[in-house]
Protein backbone atom coordinates (compact mmCIF):
# COMPACT_ATOMS: atom_id res chain seq x y z
CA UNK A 1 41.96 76.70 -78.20
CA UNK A 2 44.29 78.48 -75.66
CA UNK A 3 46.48 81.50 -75.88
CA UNK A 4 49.69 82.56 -74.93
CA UNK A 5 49.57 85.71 -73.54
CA UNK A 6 52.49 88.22 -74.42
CA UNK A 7 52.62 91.50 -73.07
CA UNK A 8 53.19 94.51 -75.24
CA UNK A 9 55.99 95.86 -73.63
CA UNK A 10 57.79 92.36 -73.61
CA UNK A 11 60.25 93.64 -76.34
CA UNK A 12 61.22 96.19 -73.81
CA UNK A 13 61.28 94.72 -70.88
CA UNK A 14 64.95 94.80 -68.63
CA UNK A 15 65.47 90.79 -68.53
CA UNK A 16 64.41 90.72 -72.28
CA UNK A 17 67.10 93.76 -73.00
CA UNK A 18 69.59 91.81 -70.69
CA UNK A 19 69.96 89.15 -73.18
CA UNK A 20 73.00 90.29 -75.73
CA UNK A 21 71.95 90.99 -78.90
CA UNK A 22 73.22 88.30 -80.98
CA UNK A 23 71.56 85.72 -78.54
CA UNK A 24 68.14 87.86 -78.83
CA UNK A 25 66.52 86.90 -81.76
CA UNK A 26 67.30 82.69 -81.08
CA UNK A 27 66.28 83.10 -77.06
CA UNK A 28 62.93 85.24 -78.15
CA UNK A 29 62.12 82.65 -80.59
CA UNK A 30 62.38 79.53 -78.74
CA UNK A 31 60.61 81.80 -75.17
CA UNK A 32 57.50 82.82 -78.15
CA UNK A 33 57.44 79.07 -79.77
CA UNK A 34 57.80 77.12 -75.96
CA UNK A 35 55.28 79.44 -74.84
CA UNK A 36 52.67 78.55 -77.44
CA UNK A 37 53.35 74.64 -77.38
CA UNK A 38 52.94 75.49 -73.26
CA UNK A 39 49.71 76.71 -73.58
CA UNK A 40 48.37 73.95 -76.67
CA UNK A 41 49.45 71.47 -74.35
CA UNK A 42 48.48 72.64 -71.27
CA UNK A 43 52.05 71.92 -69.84
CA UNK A 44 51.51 75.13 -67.31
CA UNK A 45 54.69 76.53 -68.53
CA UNK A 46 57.12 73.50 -68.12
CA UNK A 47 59.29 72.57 -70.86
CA UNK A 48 60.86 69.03 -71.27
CA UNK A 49 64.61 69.61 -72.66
CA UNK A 50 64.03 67.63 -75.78
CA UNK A 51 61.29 69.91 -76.61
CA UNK A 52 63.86 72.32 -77.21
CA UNK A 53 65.12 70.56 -80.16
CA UNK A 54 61.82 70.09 -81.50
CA UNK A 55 61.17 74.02 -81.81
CA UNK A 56 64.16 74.02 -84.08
CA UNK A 57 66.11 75.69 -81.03
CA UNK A 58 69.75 75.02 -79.52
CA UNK A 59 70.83 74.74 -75.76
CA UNK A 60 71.98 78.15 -76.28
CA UNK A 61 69.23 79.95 -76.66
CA UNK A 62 67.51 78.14 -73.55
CA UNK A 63 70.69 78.79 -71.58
CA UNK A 64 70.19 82.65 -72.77
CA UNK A 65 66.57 82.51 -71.36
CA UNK A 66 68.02 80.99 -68.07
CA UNK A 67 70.56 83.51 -67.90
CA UNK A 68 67.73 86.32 -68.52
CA UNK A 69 65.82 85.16 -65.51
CA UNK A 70 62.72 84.09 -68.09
CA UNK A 71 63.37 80.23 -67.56
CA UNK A 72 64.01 78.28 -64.58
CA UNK A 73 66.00 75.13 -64.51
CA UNK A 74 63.76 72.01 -63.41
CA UNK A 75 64.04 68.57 -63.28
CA UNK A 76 63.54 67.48 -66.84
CA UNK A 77 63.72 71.12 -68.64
CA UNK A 78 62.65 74.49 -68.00
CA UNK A 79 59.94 76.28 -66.35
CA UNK A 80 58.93 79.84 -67.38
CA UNK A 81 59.47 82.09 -64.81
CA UNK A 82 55.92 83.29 -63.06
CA UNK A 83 53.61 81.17 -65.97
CA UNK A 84 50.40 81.66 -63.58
CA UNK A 85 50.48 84.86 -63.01
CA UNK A 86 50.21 85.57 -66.84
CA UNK A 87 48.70 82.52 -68.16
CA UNK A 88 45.98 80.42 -67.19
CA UNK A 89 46.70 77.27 -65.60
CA UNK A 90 46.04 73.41 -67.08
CA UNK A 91 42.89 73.61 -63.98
CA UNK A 92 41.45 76.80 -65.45
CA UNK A 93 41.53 75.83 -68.76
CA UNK A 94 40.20 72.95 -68.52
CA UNK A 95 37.38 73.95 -66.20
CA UNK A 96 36.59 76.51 -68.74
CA UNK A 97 36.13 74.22 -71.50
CA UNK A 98 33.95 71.41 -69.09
CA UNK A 99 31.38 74.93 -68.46
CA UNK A 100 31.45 75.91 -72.43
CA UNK A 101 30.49 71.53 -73.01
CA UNK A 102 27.72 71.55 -70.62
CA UNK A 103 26.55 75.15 -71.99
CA UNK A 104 26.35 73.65 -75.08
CA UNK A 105 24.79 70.73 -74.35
CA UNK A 106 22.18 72.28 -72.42
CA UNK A 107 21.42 74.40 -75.87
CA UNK A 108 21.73 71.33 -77.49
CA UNK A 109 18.72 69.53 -75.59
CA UNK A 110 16.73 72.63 -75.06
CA UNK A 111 16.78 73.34 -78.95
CA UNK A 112 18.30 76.90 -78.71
CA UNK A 113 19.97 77.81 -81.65
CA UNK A 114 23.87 78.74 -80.81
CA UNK A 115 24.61 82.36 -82.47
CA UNK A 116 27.86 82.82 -80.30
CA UNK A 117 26.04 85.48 -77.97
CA UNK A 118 25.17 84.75 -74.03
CA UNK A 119 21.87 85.53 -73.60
């Protein structure tokens, strides 16, 4: 499982407050929803357009993200704006979850017992 990292001061943040407050709530949802399908999917940030639809968004609220400066337009769809240096990329991930397969395996074959703590 991956996560989608959101800061605590997002909410506050200028390009987040630059959106206008009817447009907030749609934009946040579809940037919070994208974000997590991003990271499931290991899509390192990039959006396809139809993908937009699926979330139960409209063009609107990914034009109010592009507006904010929290999207980019790309071929395709959307990027988020800076993804890696907040979230971990596709690479990482995955080379994470090759070390935590042979870790296990190596338990596996030596007979340890896995309780969850590094030892």
């Amino acid at each position: 499982m991956t996560w989608f990292k959101v800061d605590d001061d997002f909410y506050d943040h200028p390009k987040v407050k630059g959106i206008p407050k009817r447009a907030r709530p749609g934009a946040i949802a579809l940037w919070t929803m994208a974000g997590s399908w991003c990271a499931r999917y290991l899509m390192d940030g990039l959006v396809p357009e139809h993908q937009v639809a699926e979330l139960g968004s409209l063009p609107k609220d990914a034009a109010a993200l592009i507006d904010a400066g929290l999207w980019l337009t790309v071929a395709g769809g959307y990027q988020f704006h800076d993804w890696s240096a907040y979230q971990p990329s596709r690479g990482q991930v995955e080379e994470e979850r090759e070390k935590a397969r042979k870790r296990m395996q190596r338990r596996r074959s030596s007979g340890e017992h896995d309780d969850g703590q590094d030892r």
